[in-house]
Protein backbone atom coordinates (compact mmCIF):
# COMPACT_ATOMS: atom_id res chain seq x y z
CA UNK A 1 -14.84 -7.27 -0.06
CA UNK A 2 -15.88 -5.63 3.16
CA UNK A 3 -18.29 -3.19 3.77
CA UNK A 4 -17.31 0.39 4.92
CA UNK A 5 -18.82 3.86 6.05
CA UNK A 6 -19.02 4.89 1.92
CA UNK A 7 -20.05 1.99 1.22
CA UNK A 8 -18.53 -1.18 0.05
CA UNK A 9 -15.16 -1.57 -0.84
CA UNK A 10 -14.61 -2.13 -5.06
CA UNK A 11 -11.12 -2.15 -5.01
CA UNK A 12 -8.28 -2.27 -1.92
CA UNK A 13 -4.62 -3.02 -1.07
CA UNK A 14 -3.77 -3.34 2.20
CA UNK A 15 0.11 -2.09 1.64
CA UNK A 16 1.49 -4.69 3.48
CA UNK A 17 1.33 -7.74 5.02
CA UNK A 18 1.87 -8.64 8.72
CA UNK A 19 4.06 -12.20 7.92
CA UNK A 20 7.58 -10.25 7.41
CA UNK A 21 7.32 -9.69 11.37
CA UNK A 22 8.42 -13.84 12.09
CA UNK A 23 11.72 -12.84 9.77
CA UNK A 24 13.38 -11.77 13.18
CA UNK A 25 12.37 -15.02 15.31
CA UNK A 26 12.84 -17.21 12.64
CA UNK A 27 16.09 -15.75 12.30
CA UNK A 28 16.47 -15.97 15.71
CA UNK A 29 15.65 -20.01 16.19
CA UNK A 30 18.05 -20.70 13.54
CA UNK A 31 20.94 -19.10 14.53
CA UNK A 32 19.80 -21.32 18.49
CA UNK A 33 19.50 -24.04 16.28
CA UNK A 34 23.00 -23.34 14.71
CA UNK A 35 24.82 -23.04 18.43
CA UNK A 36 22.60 -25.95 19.66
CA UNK A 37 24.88 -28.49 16.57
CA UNK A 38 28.31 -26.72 17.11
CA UNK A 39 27.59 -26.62 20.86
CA UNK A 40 26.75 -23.84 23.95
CA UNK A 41 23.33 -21.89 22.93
CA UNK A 42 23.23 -18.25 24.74
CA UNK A 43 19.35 -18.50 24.53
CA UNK A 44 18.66 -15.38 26.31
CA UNK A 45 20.66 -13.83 23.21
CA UNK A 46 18.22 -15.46 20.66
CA UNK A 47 15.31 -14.47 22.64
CA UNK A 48 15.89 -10.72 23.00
CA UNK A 49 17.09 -10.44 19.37
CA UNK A 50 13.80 -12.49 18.33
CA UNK A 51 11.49 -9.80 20.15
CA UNK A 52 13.40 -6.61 19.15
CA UNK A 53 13.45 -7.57 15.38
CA UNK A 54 9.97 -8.62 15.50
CA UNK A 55 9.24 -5.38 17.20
CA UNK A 56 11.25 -3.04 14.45
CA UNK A 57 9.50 -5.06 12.06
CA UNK A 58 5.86 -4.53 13.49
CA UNK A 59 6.80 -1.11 13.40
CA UNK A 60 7.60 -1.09 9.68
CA UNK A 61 4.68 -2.99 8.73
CA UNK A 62 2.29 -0.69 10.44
CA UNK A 63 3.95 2.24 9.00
CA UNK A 64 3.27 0.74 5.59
CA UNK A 65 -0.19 -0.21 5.87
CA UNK A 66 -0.83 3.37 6.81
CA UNK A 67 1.39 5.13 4.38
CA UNK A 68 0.73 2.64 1.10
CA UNK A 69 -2.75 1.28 1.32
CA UNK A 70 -5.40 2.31 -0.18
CA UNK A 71 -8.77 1.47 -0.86
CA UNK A 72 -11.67 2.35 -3.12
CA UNK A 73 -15.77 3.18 -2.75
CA UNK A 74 -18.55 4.51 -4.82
CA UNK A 75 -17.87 7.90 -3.20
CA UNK A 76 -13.95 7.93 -1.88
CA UNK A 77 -10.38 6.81 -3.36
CA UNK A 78 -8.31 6.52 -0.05
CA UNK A 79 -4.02 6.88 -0.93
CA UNK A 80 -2.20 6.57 2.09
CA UNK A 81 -3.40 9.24 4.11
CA UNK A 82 -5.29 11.41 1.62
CA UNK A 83 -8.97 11.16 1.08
CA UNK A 84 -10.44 12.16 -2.54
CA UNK A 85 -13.64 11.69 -3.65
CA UNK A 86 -14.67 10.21 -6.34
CA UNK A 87 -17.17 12.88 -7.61
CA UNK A 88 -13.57 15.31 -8.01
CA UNK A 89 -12.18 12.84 -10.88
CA UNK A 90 -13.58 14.18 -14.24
CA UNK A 91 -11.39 11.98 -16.04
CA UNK A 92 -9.33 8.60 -15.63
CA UNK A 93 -6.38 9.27 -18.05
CA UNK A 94 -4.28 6.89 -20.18
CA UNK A 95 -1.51 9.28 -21.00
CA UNK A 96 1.65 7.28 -18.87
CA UNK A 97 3.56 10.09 -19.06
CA UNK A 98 0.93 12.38 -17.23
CA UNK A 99 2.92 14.52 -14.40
CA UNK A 100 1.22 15.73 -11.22
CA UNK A 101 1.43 14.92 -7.74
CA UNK A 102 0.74 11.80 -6.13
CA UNK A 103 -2.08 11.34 -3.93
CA UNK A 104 -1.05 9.90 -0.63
CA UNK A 105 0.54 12.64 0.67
CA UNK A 106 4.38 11.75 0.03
CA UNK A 107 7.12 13.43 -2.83
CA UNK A 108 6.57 9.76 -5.37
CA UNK A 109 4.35 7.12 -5.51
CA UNK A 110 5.37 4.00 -3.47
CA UNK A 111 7.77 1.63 -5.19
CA UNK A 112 6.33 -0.86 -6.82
CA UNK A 113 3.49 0.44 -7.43
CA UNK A 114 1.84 1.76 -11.27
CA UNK A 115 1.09 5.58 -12.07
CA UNK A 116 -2.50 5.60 -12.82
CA UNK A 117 -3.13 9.87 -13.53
CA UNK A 118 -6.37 11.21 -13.44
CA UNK A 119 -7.72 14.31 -14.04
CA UNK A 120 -9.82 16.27 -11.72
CA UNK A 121 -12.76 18.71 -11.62
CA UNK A 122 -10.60 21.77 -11.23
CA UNK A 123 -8.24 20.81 -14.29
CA UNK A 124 -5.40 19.58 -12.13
CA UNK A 125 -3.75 16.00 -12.83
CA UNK A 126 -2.78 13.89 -10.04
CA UNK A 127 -1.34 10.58 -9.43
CA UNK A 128 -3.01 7.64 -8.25
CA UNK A 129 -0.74 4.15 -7.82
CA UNK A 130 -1.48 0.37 -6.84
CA UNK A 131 0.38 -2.56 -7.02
CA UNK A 132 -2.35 -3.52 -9.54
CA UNK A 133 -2.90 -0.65 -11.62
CA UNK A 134 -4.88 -2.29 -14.13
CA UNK A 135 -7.73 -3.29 -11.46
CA UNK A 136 -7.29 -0.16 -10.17
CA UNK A 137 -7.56 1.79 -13.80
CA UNK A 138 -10.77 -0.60 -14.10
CA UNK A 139 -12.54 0.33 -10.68
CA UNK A 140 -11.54 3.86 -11.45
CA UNK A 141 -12.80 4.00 -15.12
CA UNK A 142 -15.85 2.03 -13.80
CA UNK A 143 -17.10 4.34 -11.39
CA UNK A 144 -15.93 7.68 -13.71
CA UNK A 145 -16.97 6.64 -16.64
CA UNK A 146 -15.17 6.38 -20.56
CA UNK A 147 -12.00 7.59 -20.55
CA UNK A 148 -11.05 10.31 -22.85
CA UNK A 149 -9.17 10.50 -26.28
CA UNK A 150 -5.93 12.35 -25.80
């Protein structure tokens, strides 16, 4: 993986992909293609609907990779928009049921994504989350240490 300012990256989702923004152009060519059999194509139509649903898609992809990546160091677990560092986590938890708030900054973790809770210095439980929450559980565990009986 890449190197960053803390060092290099163990562990990182990228929260979404840039590929769903050709949904609106390819959208777009087929429904050309579909006037161009039965017969007049208003290709100005196509065009402008290609570009604006590309561009409300850009927007919703960028929104995403800000709001549900994340990515981990030796020294910083980056949610969303929330920095933690590492050195806060006392304790990588296996209880599933743990409560707390997610890191990240919104009300629930993403959709789609696992629960991984973890305990920190001050006693508090939060909620970390990745698509992959067992390499994320590993990385975590890796870098905390052995995760404690319950």
């Amino acid at each position: 993986m890449s190197a960053d300012v803390d060092g290099p990256v163990l562990y990182a989702e990228p929260g979404s992909t840039w590929w769903p923004v050709l949904w609106g152009p390819v959208f777009a060519a087929t429904g050309a293609v579909v006037e161009l059999v039965t017969g007049l194509v208003h290709w100005l139509a196509w065009l402008v609907l290609a570009v604006v649903l590309a561009a409300m898609t850009a927007g919703w992809v960028k929104a995403r990779r800000r709001v549900c990546s994340l990515s981990l160091t030796a020294r910083t677990l980056r949610q969303g928009q929330e920095d933690l560092a590492v050195d806060r986590i006392a304790a990588v938890l296996d209880d599933e049921d743990a409560l707390g708030r997610p890191l990240g900054g919104g009300l629930t973790v993403p959709r789609k994504t696992y629960e991984i809770p973890l305990e920190l210095d001050d006693g508090t439980t939060v909620l970390a989350w990745a698509r992959d929450g067992a390499a994320l559980r590993a990385a975590l565990t890796a870098l905390v240490g052995a995760t404690p009986e319950i």
